[in-house]
Protein backbone atom coordinates (compact mmCIF):
# COMPACT_ATOMS: atom_id res chain seq x y z
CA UNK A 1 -7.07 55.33 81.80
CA UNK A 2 -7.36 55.75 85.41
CA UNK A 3 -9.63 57.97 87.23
CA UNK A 4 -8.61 60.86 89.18
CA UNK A 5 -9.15 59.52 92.26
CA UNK A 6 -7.38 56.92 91.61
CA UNK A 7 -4.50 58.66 90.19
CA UNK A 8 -4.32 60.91 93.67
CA UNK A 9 -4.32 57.60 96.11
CA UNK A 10 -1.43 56.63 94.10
CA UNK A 11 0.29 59.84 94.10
CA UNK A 12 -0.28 60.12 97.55
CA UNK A 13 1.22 56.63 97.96
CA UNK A 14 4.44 58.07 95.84
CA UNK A 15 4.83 61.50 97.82
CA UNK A 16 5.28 59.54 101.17
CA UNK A 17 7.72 57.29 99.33
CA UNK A 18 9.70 60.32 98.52
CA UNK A 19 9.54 62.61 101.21
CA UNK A 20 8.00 60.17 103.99
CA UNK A 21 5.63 62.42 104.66
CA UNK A 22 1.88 61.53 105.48
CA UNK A 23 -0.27 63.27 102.90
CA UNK A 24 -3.92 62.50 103.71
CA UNK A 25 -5.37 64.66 101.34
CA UNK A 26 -3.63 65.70 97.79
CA UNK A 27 -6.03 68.29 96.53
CA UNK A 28 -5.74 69.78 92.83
CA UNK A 29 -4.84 73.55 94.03
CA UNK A 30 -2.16 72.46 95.84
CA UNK A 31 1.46 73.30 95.04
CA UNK A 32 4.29 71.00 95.07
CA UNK A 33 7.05 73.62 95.45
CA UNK A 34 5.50 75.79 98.34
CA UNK A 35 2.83 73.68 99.99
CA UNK A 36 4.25 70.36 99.66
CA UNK A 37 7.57 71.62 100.35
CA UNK A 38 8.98 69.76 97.45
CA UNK A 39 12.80 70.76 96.47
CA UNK A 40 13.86 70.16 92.86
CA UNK A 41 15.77 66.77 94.31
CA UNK A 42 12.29 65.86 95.61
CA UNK A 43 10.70 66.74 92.44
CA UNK A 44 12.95 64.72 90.49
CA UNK A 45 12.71 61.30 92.91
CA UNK A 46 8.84 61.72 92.66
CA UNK A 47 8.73 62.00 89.05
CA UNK A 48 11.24 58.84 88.80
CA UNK A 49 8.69 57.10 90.64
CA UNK A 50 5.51 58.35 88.38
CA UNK A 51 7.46 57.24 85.52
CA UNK A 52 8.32 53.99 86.85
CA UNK A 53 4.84 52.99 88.23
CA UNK A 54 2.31 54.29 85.46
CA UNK A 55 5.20 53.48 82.77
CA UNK A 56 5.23 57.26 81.25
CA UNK A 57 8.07 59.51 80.05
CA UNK A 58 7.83 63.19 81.56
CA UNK A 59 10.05 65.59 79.76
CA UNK A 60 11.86 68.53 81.12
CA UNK A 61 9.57 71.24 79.14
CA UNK A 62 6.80 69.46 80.77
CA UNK A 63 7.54 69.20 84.24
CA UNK A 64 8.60 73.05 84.05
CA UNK A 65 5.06 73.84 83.19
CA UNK A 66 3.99 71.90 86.32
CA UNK A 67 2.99 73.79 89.54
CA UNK A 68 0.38 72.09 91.46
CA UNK A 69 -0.81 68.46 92.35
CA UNK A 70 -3.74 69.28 89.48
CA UNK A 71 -1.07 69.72 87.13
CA UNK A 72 0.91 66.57 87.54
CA UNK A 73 -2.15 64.65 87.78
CA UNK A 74 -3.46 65.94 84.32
CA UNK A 75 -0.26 65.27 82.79
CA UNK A 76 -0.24 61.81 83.82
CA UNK A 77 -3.60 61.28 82.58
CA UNK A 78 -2.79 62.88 79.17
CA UNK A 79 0.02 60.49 78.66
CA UNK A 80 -1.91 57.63 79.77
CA UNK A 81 -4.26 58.62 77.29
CA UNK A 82 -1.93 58.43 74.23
CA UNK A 83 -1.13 55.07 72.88
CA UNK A 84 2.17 53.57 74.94
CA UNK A 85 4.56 53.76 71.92
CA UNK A 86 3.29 57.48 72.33
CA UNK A 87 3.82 57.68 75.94
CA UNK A 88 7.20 56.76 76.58
């Protein structure tokens, strides 16, 4: 499992993939939607790019439920977490 700080270097890293945006900081509170400015085709490329990298299945009923950086980041880690037949 990866720590969290970890985890938000390489979302940061993944954001300015997506959007080409410099991030320097990625902090738990805030919101991908509003604050980040993500649209849903953003939101979509970015999670494409989580699943690719940390090798992770994110379903639709899960990525509904997300609505900050914070969230993302603890659904990564809860999927890291479960054993990788689990994950994917």
């Amino acid at each position: 499992m990866q720590d969290r700080e970890t985890l938000r270097n390489a979302l940061r890293e993944l954001f300015e993939n997506e959007t080409g945006e410099s991030r320097p900081e990625l902090p738990d509170t805030l919101s991908l939607r509003e604050e980040l400015g993500l649209d849903s085709v953003d939101l979509v490329g970015l999670v494409m790019q989580v699943e690719c990298r940390f090798r992770i299945r994110l379903t639709g009923d899960e990525l509904a439920q997300l609505k900050c950086v914070g969230d993302l980041m603890d659904l990564i880690q809860a999927k890291l977490a479960l054993p990788q037949s689990a994950a994917a």
